[in-house]
PDB file of N, CA and C in Angstrom:
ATOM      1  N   UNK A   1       0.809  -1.198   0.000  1.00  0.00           N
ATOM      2  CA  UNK A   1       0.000   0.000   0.000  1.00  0.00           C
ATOM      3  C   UNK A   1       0.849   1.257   0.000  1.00  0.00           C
ATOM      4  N   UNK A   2       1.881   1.481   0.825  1.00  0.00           N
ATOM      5  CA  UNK A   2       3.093   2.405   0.382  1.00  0.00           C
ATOM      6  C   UNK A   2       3.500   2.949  -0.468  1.00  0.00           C
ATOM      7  N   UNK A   3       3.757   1.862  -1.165  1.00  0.00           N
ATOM      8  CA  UNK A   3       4.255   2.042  -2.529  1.00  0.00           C
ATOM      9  C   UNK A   3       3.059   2.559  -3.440  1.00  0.00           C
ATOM     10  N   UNK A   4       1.712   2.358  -3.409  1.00  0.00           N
ATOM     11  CA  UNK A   4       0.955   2.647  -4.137  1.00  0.00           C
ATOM     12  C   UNK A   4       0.573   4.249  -3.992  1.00  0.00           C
ATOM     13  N   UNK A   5       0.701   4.442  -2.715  1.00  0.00           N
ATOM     14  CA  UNK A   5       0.190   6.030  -2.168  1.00  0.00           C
ATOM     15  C   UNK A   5       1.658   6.426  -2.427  1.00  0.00           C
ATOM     16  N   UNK A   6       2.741   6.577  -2.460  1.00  0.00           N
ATOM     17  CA  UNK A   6       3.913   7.027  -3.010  1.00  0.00           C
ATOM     18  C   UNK A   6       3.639   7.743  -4.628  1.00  0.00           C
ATOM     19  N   UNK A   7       3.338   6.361  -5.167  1.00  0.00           N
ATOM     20  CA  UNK A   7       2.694   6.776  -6.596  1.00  0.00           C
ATOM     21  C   UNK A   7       2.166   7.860  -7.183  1.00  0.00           C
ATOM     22  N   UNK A   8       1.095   8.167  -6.102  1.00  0.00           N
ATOM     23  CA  UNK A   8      -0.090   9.177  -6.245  1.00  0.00           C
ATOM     24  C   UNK A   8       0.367   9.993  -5.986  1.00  0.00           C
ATOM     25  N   UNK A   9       1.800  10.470  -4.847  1.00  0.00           N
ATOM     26  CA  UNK A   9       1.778  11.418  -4.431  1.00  0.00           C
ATOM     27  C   UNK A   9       3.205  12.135  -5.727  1.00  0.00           C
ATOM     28  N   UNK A  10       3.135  11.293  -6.341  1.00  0.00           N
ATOM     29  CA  UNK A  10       4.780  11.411  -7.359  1.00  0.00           C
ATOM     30  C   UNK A  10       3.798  12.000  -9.055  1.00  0.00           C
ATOM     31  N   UNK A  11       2.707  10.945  -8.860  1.00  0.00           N
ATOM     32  CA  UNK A  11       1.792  11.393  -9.948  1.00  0.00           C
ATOM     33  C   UNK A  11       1.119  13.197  -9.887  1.00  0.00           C
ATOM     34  N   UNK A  12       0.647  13.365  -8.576  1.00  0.00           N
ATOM     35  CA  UNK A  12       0.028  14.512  -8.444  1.00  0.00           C
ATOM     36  C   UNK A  12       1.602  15.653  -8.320  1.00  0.00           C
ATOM     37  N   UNK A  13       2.776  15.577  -8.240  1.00  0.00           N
ATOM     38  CA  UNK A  13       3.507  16.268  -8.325  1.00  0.00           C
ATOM     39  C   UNK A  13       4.324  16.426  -9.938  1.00  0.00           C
ATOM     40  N   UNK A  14       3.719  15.985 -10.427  1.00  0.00           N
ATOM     41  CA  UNK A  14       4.334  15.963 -11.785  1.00  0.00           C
ATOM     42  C   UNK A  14       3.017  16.692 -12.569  1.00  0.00           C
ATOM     43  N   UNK A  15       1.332  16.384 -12.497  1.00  0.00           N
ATOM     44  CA  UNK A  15       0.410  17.087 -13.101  1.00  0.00           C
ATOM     45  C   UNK A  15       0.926  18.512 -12.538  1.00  0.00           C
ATOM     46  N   UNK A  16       0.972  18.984 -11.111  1.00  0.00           N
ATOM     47  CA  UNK A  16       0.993  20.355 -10.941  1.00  0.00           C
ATOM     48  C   UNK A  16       2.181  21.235 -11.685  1.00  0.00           C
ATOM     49  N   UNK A  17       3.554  20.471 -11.262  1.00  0.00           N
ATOM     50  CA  UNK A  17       4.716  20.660 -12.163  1.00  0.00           C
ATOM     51  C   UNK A  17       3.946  20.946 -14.039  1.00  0.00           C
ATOM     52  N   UNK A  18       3.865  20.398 -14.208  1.00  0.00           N
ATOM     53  CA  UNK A  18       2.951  20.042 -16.143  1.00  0.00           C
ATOM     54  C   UNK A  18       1.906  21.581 -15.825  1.00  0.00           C
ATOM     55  N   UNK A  19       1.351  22.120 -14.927  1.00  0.00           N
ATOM     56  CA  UNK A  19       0.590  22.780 -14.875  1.00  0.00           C
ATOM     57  C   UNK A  19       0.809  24.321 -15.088  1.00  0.00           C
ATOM     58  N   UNK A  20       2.121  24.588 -14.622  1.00  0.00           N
ATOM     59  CA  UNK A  20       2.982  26.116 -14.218  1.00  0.00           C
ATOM     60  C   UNK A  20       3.497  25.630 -15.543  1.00  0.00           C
ATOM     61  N   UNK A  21       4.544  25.147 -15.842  1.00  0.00           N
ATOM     62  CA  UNK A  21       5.167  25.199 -17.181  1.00  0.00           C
ATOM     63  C   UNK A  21       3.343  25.246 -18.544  1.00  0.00           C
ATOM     64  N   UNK A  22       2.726  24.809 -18.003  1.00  0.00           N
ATOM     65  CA  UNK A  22       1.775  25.246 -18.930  1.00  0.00           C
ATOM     66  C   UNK A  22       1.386  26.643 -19.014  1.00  0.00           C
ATOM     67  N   UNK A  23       1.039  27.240 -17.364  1.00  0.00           N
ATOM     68  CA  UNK A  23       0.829  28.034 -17.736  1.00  0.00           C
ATOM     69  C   UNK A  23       1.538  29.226 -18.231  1.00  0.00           C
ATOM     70  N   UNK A  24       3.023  29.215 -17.729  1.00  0.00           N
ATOM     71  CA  UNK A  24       4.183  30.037 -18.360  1.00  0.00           C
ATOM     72  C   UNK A  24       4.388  29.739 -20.103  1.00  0.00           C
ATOM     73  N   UNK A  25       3.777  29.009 -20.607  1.00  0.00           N
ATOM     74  CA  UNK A  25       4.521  28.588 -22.249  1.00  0.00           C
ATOM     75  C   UNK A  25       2.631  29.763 -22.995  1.00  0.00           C
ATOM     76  N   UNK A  26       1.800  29.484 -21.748  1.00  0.00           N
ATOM     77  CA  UNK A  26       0.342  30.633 -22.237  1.00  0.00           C
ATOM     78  C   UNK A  26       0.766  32.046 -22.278  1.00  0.00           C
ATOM     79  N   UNK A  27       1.342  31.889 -21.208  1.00  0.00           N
ATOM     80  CA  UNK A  27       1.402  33.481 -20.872  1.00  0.00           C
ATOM     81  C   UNK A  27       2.346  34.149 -21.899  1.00  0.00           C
ATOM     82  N   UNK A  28       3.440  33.486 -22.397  1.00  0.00           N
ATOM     83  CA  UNK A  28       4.911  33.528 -23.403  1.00  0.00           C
ATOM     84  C   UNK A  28       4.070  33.773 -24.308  1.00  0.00           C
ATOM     85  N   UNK A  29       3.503  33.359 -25.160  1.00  0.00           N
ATOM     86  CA  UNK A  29       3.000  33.141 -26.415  1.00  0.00           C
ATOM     87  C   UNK A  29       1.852  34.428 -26.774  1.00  0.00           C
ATOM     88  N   UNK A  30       0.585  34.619 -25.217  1.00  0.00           N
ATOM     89  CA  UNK A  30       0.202  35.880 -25.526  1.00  0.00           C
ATOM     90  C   UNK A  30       1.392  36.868 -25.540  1.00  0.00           C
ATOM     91  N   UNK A  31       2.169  37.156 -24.800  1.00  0.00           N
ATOM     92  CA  UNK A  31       2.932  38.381 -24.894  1.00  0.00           C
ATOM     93  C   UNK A  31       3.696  38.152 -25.981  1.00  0.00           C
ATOM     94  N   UNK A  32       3.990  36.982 -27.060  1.00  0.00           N
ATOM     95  CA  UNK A  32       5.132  37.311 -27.912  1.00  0.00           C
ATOM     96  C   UNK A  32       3.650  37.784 -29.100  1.00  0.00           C
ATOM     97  N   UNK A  33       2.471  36.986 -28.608  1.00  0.00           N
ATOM     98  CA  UNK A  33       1.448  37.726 -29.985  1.00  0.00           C
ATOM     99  C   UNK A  33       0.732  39.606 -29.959  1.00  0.00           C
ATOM    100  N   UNK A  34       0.905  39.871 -28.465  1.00  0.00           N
ATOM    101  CA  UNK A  34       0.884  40.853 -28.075  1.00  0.00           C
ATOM    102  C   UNK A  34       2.414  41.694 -29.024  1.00  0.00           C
ATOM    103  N   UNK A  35       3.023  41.385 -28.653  1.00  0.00           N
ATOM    104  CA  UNK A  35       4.515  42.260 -29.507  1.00  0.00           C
ATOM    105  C   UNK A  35       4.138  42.422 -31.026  1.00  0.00           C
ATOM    106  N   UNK A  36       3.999  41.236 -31.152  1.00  0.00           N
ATOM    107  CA  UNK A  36       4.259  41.306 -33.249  1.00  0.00           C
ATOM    108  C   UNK A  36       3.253  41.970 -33.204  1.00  0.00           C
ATOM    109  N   UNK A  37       1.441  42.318 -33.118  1.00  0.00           N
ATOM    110  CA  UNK A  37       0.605  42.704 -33.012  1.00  0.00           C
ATOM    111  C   UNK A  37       1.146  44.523 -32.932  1.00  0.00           C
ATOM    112  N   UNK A  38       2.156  44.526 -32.170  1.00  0.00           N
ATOM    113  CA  UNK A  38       1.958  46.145 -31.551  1.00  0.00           C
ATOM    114  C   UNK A  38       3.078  46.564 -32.907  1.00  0.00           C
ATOM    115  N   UNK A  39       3.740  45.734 -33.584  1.00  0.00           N
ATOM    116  CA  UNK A  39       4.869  45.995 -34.414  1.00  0.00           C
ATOM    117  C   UNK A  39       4.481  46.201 -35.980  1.00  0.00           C
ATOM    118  N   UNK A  40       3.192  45.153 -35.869  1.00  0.00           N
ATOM    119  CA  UNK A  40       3.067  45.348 -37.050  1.00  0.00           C
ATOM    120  C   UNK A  40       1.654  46.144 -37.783  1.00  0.00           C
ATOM    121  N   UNK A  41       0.860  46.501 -36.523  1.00  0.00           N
ATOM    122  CA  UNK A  41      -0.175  47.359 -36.579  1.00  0.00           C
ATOM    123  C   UNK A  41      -0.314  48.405 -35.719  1.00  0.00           C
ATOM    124  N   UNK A  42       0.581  49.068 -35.128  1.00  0.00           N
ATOM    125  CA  UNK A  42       0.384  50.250 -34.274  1.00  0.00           C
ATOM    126  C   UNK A  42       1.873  50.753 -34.610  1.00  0.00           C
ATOM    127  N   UNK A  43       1.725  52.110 -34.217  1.00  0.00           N
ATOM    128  CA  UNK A  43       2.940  53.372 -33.863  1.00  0.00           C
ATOM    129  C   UNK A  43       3.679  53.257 -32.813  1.00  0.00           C
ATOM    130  N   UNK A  44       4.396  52.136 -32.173  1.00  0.00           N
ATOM    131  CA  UNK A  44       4.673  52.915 -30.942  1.00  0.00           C
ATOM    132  C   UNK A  44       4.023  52.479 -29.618  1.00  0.00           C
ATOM    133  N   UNK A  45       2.873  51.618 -30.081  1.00  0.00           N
ATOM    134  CA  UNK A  45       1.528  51.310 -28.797  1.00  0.00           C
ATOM    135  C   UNK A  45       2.172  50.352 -28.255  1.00  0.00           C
ATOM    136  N   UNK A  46       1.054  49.971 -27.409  1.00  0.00           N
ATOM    137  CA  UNK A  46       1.407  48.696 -26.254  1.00  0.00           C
ATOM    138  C   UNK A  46       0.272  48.387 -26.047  1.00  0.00           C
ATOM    139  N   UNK A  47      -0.531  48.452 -26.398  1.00  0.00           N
ATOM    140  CA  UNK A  47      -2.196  47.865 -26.411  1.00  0.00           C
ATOM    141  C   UNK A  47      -2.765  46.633 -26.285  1.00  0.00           C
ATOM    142  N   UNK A  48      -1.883  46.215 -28.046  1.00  0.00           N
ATOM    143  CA  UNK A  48      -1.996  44.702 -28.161  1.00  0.00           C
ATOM    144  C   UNK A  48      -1.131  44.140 -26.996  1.00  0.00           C
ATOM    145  N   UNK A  49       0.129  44.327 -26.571  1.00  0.00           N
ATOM    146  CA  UNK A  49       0.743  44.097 -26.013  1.00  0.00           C
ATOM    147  C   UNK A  49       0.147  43.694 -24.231  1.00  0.00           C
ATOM    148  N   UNK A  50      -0.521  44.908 -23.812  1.00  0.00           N
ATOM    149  CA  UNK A  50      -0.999  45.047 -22.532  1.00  0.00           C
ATOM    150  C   UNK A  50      -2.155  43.758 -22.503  1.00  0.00           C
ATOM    151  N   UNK A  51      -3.050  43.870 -23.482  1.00  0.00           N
ATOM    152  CA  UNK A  51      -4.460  43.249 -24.130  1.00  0.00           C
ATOM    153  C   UNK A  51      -3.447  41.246 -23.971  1.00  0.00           C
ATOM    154  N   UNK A  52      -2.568  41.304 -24.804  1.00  0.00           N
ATOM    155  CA  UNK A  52      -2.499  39.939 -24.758  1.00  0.00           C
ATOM    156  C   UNK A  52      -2.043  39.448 -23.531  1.00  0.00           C
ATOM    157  N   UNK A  53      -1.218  40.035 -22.522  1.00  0.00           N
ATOM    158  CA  UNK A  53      -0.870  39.788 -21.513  1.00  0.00           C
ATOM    159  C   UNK A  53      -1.808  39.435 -20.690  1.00  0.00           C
ATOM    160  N   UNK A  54      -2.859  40.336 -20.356  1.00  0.00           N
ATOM    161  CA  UNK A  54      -3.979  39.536 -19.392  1.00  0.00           C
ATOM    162  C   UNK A  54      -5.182  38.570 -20.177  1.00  0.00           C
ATOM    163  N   UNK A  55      -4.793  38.912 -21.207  1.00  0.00           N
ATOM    164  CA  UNK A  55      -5.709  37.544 -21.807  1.00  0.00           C
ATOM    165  C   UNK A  55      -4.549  36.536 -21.419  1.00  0.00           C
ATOM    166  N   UNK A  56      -3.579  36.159 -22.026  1.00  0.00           N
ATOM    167  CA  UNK A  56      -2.799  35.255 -21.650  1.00  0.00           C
ATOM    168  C   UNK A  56      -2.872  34.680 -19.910  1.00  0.00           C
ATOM    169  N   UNK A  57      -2.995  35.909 -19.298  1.00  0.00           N
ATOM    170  CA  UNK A  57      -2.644  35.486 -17.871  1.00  0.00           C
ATOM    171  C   UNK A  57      -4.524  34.598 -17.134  1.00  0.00           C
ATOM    172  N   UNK A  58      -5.690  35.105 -17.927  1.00  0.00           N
ATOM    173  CA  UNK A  58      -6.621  35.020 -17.631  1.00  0.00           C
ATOM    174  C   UNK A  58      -7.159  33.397 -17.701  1.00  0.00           C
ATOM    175  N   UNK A  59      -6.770  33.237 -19.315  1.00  0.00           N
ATOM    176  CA  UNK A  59      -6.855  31.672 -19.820  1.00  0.00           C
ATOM    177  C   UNK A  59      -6.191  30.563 -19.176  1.00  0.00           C
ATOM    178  N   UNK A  60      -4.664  31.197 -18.903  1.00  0.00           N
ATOM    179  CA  UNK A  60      -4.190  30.230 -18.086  1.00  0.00           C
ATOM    180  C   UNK A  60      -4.236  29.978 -16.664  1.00  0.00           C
ATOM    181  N   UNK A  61      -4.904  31.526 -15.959  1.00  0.00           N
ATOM    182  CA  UNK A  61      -6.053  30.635 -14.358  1.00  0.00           C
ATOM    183  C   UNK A  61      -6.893  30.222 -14.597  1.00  0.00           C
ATOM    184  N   UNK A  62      -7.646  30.136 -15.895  1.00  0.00           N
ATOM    185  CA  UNK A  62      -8.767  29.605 -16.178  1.00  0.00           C
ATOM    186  C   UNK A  62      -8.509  28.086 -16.104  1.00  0.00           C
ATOM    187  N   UNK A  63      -7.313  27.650 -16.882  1.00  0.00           N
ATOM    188  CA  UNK A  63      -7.454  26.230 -17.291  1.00  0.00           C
ATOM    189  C   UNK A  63      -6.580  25.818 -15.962  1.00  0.00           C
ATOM    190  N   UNK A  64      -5.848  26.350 -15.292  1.00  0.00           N
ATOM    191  CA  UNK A  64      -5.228  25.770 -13.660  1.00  0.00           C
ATOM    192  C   UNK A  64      -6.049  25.704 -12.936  1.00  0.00           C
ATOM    193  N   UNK A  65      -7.006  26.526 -12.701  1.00  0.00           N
ATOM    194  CA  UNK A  65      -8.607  26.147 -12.304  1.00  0.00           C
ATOM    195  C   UNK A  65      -9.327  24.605 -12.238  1.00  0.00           C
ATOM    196  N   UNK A  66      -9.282  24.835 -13.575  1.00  0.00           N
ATOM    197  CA  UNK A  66     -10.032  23.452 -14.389  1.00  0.00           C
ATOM    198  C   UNK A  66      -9.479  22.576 -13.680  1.00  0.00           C
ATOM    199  N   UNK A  67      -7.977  21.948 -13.989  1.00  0.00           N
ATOM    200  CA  UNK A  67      -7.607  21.314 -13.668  1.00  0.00           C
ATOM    201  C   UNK A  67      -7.085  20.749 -12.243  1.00  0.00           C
ATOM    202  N   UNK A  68      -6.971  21.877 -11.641  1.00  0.00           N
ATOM    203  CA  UNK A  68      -6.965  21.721  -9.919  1.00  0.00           C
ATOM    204  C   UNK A  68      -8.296  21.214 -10.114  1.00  0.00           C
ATOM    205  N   UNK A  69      -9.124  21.273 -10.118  1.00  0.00           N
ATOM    206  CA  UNK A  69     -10.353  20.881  -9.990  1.00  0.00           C
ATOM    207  C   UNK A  69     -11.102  19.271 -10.392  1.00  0.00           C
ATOM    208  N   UNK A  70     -10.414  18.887 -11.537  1.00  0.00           N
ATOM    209  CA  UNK A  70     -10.469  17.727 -11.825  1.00  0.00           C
ATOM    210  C   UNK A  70      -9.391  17.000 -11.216  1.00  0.00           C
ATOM    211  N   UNK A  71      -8.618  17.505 -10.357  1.00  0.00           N
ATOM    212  CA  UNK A  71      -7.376  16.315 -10.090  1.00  0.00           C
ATOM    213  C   UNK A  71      -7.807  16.456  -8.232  1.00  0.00           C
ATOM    214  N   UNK A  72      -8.329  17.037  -7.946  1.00  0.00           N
ATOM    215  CA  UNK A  72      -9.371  17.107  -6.532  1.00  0.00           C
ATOM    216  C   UNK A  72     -10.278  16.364  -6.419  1.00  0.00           C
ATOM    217  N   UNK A  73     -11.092  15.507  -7.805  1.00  0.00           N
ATOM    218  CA  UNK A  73     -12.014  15.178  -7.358  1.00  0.00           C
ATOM    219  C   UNK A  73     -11.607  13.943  -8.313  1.00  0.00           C
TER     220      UNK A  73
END
């Protein structure tokens, strides 16, 4: 039985681990679409830039949410 609850506890540390690198590769990707966005359709702005950042940051508490949530129950 040790060994089995060991498991779980090695399993649930590797989803949460999988979870932050998820949500850091979300957050990367709005802000690099935020950049090209501000480069290749604005003067100077930071709009797209500002705009993709909390979308980025929003989606990915959204889906750490989710998933805390399904690995709770």
């Amino acid at each position: 039985m040790s060994s089995k609850k060991n498991n779980s506890g090695v399993k649930r540390w590797a989803i949460l681990s999988a979870i932050g690198i998820e949500m850091g590769v979300i957050i990367y990707l709005f802000v690099q679409l935020g950049l090209w966005l501000d480069k290749n359709y604005t003067d100077n702005g930071k709009w797209f830039l500002v705009i993709g950042t909390f979308l980025g940051i929003a989606i990915s508490l959204y889906l750490v949410i989710k998933q805390t949530n399904r690995l709770n129950s």
